[in-house]
Protein backbone atom coordinates (compact mmCIF):
# COMPACT_ATOMS: atom_id res chain seq x y z
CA UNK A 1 142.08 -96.93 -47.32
CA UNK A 2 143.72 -93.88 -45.89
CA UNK A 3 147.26 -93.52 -45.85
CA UNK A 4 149.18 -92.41 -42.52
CA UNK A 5 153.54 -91.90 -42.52
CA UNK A 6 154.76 -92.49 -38.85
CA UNK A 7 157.42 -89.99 -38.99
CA UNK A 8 157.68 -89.82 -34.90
CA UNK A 9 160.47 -91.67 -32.94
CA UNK A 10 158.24 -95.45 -31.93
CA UNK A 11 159.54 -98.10 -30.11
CA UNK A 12 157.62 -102.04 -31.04
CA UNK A 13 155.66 -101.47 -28.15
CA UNK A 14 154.25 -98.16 -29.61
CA UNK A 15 154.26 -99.83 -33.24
CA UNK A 16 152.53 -103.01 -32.18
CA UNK A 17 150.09 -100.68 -30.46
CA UNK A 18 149.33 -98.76 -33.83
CA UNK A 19 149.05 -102.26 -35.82
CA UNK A 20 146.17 -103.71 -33.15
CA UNK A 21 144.24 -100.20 -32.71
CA UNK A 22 144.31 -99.10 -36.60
CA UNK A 23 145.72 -101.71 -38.70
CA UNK A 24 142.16 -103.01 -40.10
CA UNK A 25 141.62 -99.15 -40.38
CA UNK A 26 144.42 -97.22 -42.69
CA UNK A 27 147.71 -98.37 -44.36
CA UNK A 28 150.53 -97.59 -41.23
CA UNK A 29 153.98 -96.72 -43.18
CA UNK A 30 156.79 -96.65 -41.14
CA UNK A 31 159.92 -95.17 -43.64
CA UNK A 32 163.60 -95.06 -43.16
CA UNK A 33 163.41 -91.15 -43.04
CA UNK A 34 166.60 -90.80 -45.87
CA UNK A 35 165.03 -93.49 -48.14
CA UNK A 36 161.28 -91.74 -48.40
CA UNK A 37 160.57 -91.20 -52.15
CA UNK A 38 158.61 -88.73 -53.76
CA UNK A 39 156.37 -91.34 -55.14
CA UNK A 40 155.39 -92.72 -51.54
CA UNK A 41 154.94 -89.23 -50.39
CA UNK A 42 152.36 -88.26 -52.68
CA UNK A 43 149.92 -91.16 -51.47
CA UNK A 44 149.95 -89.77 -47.65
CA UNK A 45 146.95 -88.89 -46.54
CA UNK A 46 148.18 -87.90 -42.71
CA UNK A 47 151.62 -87.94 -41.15
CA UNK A 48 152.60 -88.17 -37.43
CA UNK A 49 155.83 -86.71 -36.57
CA UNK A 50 157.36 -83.09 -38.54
CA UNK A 51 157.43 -83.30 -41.78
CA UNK A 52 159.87 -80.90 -43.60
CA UNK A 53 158.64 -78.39 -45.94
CA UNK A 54 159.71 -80.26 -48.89
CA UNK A 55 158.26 -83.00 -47.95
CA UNK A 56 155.05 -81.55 -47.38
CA UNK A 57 155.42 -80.26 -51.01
CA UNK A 58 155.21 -83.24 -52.37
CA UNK A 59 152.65 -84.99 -50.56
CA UNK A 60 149.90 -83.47 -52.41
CA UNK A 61 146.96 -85.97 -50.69
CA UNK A 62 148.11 -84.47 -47.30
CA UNK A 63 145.30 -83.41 -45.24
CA UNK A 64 146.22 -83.99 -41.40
CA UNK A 65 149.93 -82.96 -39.45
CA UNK A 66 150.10 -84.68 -35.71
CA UNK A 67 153.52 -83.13 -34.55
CA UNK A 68 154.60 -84.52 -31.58
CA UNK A 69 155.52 -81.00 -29.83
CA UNK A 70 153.35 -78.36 -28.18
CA UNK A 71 155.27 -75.66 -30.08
CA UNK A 72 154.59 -75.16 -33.38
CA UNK A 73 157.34 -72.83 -34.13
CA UNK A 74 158.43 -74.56 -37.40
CA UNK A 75 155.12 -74.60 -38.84
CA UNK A 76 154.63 -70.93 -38.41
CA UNK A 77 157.08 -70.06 -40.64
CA UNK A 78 155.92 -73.27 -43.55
CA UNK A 79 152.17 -71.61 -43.41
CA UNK A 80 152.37 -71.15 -47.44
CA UNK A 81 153.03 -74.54 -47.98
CA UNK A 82 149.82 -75.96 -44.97
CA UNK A 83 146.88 -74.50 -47.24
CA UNK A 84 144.15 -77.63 -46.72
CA UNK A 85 146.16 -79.02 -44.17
CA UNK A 86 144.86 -79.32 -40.42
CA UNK A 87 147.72 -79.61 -38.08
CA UNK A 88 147.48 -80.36 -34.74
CA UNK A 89 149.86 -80.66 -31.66
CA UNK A 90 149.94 -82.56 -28.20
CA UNK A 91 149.43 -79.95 -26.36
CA UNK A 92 148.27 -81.37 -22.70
CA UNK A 93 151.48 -83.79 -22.72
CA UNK A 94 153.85 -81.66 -21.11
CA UNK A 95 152.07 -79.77 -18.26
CA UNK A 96 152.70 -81.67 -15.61
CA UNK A 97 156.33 -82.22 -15.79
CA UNK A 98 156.94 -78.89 -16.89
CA UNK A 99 154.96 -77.70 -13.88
CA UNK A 100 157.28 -79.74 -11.64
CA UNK A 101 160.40 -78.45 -12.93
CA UNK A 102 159.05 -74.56 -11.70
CA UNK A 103 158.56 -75.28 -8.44
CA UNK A 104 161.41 -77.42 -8.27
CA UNK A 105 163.92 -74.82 -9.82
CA UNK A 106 162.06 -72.01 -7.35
CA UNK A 107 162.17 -73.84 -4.56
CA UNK A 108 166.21 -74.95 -5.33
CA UNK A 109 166.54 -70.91 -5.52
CA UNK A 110 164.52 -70.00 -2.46
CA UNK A 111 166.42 -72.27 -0.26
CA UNK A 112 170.07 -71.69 -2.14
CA UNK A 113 170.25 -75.62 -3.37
CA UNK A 114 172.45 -74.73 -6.13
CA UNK A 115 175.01 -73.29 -3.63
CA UNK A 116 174.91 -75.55 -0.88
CA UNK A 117 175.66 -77.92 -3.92
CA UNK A 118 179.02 -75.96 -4.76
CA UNK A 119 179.95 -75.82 -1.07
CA UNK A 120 179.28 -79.80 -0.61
CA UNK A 121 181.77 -80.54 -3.38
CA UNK A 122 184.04 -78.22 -1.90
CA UNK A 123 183.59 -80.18 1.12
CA UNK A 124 182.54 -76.75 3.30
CA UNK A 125 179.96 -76.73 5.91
CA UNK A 126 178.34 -73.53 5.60
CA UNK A 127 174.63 -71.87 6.64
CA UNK A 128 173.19 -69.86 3.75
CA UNK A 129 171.98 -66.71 6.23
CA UNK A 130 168.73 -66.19 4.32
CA UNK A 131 166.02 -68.94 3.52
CA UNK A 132 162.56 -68.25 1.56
CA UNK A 133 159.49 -69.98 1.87
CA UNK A 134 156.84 -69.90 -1.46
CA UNK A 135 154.17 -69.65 1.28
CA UNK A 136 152.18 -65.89 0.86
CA UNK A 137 153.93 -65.56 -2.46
CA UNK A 138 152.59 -63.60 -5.29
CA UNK A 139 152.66 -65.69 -8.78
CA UNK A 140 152.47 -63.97 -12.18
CA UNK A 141 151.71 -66.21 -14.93
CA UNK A 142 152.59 -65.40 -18.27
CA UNK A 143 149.77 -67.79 -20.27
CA UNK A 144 146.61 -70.11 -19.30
CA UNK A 145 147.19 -72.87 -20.73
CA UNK A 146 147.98 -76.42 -20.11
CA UNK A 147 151.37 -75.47 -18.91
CA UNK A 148 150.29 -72.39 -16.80
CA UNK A 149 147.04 -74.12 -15.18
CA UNK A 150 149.30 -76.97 -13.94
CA UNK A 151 152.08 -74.63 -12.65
CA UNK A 152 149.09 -72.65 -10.75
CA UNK A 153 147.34 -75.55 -9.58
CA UNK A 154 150.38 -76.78 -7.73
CA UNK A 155 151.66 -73.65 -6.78
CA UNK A 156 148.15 -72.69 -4.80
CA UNK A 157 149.26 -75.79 -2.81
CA UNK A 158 151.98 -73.95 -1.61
CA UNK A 159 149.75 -71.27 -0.28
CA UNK A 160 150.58 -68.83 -3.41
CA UNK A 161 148.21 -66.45 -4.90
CA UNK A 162 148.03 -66.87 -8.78
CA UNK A 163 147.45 -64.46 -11.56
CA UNK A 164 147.10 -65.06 -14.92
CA UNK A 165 147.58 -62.86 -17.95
CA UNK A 166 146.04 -64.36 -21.68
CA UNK A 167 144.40 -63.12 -24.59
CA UNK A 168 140.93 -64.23 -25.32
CA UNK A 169 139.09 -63.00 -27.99
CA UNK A 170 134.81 -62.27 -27.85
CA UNK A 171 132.77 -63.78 -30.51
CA UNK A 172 133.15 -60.16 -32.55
CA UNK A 173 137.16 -61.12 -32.72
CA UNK A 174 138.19 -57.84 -30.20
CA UNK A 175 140.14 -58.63 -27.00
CA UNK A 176 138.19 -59.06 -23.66
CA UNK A 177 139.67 -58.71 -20.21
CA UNK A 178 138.29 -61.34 -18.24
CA UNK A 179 139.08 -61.85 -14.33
CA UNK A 180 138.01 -64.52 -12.34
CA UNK A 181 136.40 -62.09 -9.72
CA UNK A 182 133.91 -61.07 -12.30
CA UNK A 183 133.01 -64.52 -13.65
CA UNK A 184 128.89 -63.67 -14.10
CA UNK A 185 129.93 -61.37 -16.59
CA UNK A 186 133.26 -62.83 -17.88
CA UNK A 187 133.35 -64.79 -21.31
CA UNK A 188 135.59 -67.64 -19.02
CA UNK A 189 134.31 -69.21 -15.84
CA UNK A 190 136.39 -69.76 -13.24
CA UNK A 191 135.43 -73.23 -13.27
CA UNK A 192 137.87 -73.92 -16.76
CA UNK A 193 140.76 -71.96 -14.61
CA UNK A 194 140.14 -73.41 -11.19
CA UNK A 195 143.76 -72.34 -9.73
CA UNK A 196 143.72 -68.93 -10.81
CA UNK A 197 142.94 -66.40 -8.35
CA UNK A 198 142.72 -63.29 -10.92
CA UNK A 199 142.76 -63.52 -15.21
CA UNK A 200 143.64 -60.61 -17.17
CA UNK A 201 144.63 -59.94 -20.88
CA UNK A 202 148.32 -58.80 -21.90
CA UNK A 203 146.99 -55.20 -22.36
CA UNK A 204 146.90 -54.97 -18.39
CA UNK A 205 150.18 -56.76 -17.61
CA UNK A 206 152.13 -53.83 -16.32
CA UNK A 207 149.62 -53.81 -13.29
CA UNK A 208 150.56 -57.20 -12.29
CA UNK A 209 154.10 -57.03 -12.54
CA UNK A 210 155.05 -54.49 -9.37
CA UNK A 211 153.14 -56.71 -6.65
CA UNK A 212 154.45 -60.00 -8.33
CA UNK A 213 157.42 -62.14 -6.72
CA UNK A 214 157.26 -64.94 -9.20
CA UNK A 215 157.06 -63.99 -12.95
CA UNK A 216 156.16 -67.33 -15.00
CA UNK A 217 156.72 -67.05 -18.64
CA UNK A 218 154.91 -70.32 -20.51
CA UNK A 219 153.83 -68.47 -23.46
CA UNK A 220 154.39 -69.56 -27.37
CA UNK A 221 156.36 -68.29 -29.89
CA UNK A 222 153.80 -65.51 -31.68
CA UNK A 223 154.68 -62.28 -32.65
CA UNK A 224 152.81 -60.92 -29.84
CA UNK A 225 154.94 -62.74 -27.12
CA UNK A 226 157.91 -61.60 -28.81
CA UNK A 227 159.67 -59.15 -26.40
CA UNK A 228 156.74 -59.05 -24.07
CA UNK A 229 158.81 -58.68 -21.02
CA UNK A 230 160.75 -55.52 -22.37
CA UNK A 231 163.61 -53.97 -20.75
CA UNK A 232 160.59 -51.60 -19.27
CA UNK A 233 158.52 -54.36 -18.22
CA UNK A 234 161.37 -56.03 -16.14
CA UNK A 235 162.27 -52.85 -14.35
CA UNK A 236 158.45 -52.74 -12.90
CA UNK A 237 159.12 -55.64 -10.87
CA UNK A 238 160.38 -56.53 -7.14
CA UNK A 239 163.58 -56.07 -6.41
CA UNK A 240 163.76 -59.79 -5.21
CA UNK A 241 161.10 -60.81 -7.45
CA UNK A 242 162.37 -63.96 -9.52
CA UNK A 243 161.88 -64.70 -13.24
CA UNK A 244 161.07 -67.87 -14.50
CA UNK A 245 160.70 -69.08 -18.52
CA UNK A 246 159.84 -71.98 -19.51
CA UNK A 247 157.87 -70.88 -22.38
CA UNK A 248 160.15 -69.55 -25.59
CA UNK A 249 162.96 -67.53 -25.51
CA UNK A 250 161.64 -65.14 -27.72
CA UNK A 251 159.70 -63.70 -24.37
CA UNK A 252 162.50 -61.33 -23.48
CA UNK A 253 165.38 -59.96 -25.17
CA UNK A 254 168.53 -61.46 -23.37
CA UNK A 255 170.81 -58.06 -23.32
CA UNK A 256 167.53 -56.93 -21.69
CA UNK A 257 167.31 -59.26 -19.10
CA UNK A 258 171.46 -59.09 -18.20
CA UNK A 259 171.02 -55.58 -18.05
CA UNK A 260 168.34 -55.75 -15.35
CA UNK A 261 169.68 -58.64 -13.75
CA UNK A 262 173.12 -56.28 -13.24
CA UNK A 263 171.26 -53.31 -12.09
CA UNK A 264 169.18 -55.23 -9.66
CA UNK A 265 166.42 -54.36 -10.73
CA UNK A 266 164.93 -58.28 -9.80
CA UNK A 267 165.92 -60.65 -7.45
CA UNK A 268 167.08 -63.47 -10.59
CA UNK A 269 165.92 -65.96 -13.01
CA UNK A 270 165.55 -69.42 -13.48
CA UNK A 271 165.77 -69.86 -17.38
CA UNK A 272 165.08 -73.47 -19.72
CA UNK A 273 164.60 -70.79 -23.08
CA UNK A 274 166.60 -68.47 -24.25
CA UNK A 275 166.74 -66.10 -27.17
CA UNK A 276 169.80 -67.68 -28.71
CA UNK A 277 169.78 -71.89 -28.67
CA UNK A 278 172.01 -72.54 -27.53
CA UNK A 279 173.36 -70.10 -24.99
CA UNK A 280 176.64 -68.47 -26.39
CA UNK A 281 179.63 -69.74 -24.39
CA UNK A 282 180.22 -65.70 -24.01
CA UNK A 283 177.07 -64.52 -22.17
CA UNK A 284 177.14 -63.40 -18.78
CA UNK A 285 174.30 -64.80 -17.48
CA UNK A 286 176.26 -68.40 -17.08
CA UNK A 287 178.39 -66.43 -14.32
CA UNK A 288 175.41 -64.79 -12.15
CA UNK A 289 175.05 -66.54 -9.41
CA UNK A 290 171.32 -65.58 -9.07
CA UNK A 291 170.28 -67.22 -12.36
CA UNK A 292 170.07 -71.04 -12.80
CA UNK A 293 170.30 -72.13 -16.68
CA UNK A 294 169.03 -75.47 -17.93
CA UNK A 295 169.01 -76.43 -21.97
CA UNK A 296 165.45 -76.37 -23.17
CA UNK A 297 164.70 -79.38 -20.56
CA UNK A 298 161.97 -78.61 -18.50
CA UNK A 299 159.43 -80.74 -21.43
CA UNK A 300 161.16 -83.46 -21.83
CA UNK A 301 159.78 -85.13 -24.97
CA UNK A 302 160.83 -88.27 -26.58
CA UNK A 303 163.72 -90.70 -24.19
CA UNK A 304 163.35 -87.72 -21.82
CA UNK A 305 160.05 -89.08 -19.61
CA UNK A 306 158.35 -92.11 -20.33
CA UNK A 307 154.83 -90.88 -19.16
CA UNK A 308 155.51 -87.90 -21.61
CA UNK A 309 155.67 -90.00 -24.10
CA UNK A 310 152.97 -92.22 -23.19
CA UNK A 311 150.57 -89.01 -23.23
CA UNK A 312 152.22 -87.94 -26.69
CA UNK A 313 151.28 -91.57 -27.95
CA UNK A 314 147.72 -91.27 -26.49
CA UNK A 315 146.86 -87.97 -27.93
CA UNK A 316 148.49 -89.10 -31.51
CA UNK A 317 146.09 -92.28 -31.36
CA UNK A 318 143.05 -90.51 -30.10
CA UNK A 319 143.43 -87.95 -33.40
CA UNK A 320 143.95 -90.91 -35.07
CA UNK A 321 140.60 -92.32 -34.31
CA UNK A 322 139.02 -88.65 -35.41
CA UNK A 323 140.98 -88.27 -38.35
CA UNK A 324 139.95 -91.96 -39.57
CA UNK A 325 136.10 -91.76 -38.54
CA UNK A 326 136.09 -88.04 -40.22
CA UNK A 327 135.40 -86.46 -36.65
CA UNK A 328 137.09 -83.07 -35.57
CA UNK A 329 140.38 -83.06 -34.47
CA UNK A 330 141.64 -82.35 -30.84
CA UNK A 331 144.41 -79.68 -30.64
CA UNK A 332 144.18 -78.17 -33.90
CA UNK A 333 146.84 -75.24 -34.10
CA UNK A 334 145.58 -71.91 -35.90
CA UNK A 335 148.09 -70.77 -38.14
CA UNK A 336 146.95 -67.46 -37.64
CA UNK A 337 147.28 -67.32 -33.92
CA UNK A 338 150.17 -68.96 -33.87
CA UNK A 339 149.44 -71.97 -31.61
């Protein structure tokens, strides 16, 4: 009978749910994480939660990771130690909130929330002299995925036009540009990016960014995204154009993005990620009052959302039910791509 660790933070409800779907199935261990020996390690067959790299060492039956994040920044940097190991991540839990938190952070920005705010404590009653409306706005969005399908699909609802930049690869392995003008020809339908008025590959990004008034960073953590938005990149945009990331911080260098905030060369930012976690005490950008900072909140994992966690639960129990019945697993992460 297999053997699967719950490392992941579970409630009885979620624990009770694991012993009536797969108790008859696999052994369920649930350790007290500073108590795990080596000796119960090495008899895992899967684990759901993040291991550490020493543990991983010495769990030398491991075939199956189910983190409980989208990101699987820690594992990029443990691929020596993965060799035989599928990992997999919940990556379809976190669209919709995050999605919610853009246009509610845009929005708060558009009609000045977050100073109307500072004047209500200060008990002043004063008209902010310019308002903006998301209607006939231009939205550049910085990855296709889960995260940057939902924040399309509800930003068309608003009456914006969407654009998305991605990479895709063709069967030979070389980068296509796909668009979803062209879609008899393109390797993507439109029909798997319903929301998205125009797709395009990263090679083609500076074309976008001059007609764009949102830019919409929900991109991984690869060596490709890193820097992405260079100091270059940020002067092509709008002077009011606004700059959202919700993706990793790793997206744009932060000296970069002061520098262009201070020239004016965009309108501000709304940032969750940030090259440095947390934000030094010392950086300007906590003082401009066109930027609104939040701590890495926008995917609120677990005691953050309950239907987050529900979903993270659901997808963890549905690779369960592969893993156990030797089907393929949902959301497998290539270690090579980097997500």
């Amino acid at each position: 009978m297999k053997k699967v660790m719950i490392l992941a933070e579970c409630g009885s409800e979620v624990r009770q749910q694991l012993a009536e779907r797969f108790g008859g199935k696999c052994e369920l261990i649930f350790p007290e994480r500073k108590s795990v020996s080596e000796e119960l390690l090495q008899r895992m067959d899967a684990v759901i939660g993040e291991p550490e790299r020493e543990e991983i060492l010495a769990m030398s039956s491991l075939r199956w990771i189910q983190i409980t994040w989208a990101g699987a920044d820690k594992y990029m940097r443990m691929k020596d130690v993965l060799s035989g190991i599928t990992l997999t991540n919940v990556s379809g839990a976190f669209g919709t909130i995050i999605a919610e938190y853009v246009i509610g952070s845009v929005i708060a920005m558009y009609r000045a929330f977050p100073g109307y705010y500072e004047n209500q404590k200060k008990h002043v009653w004063r008209k902010c002299d310019h308002a903006v409306t998301l209607y006939g706005k231009k939205a550049l969005i910085l990855g296709t995925g889960d995260i940057g399908r939902n924040i399309a699909n509800r930003l068309k609802a608003f009456g914006v036009s969407t654009a998305g930049i991605h990479r895709q690869k063709s069967s030979d392995g070389d980068t296509v540009c796909v668009s979803a003008s062209n879609t008899d020809s393109s390797p993507i339908r439109s029909r798997e990016f319903p929301r998205f008025d125009q797709l395009d590959t990263s090679d083609h990004l500076d074309d976008y960014l001059p007609d764009a008034d949102l830019v919409i960073g929900c991109l991984p953590r690869t060596p490709d995204t890193t820097g992405l938005m260079s100091r270059v990149r940020l002067a092509l945009m709008k002077p009011d154009a606004l700059f959202v990331n919700v993706g990793r911080g790793n997206l744009v260098r932060s000296a970069d993005l002061i520098d262009a905030l201070q020239e004016g060369a965009l309108g501000g930012a709304i940032l969750d990620v940030f090259e440095t976690e947390p934000l030094p005490e010392d950086s300007p950008l906590w003082d401009m009052e066109n930027v609104m900072i939040t701590p890495h909140i926008s995917g609120p994992s677990f005691g953050g959302n309950q239907q987050v966690q529900d979903t993270i639960w659901e997808i963890c129990m549905e690779n369960m039910e592969h893993f156990l019945n030797q089907e393929p697993l949902q959301h497998v992460v290539d270690l090579e791509a980097g997500y």
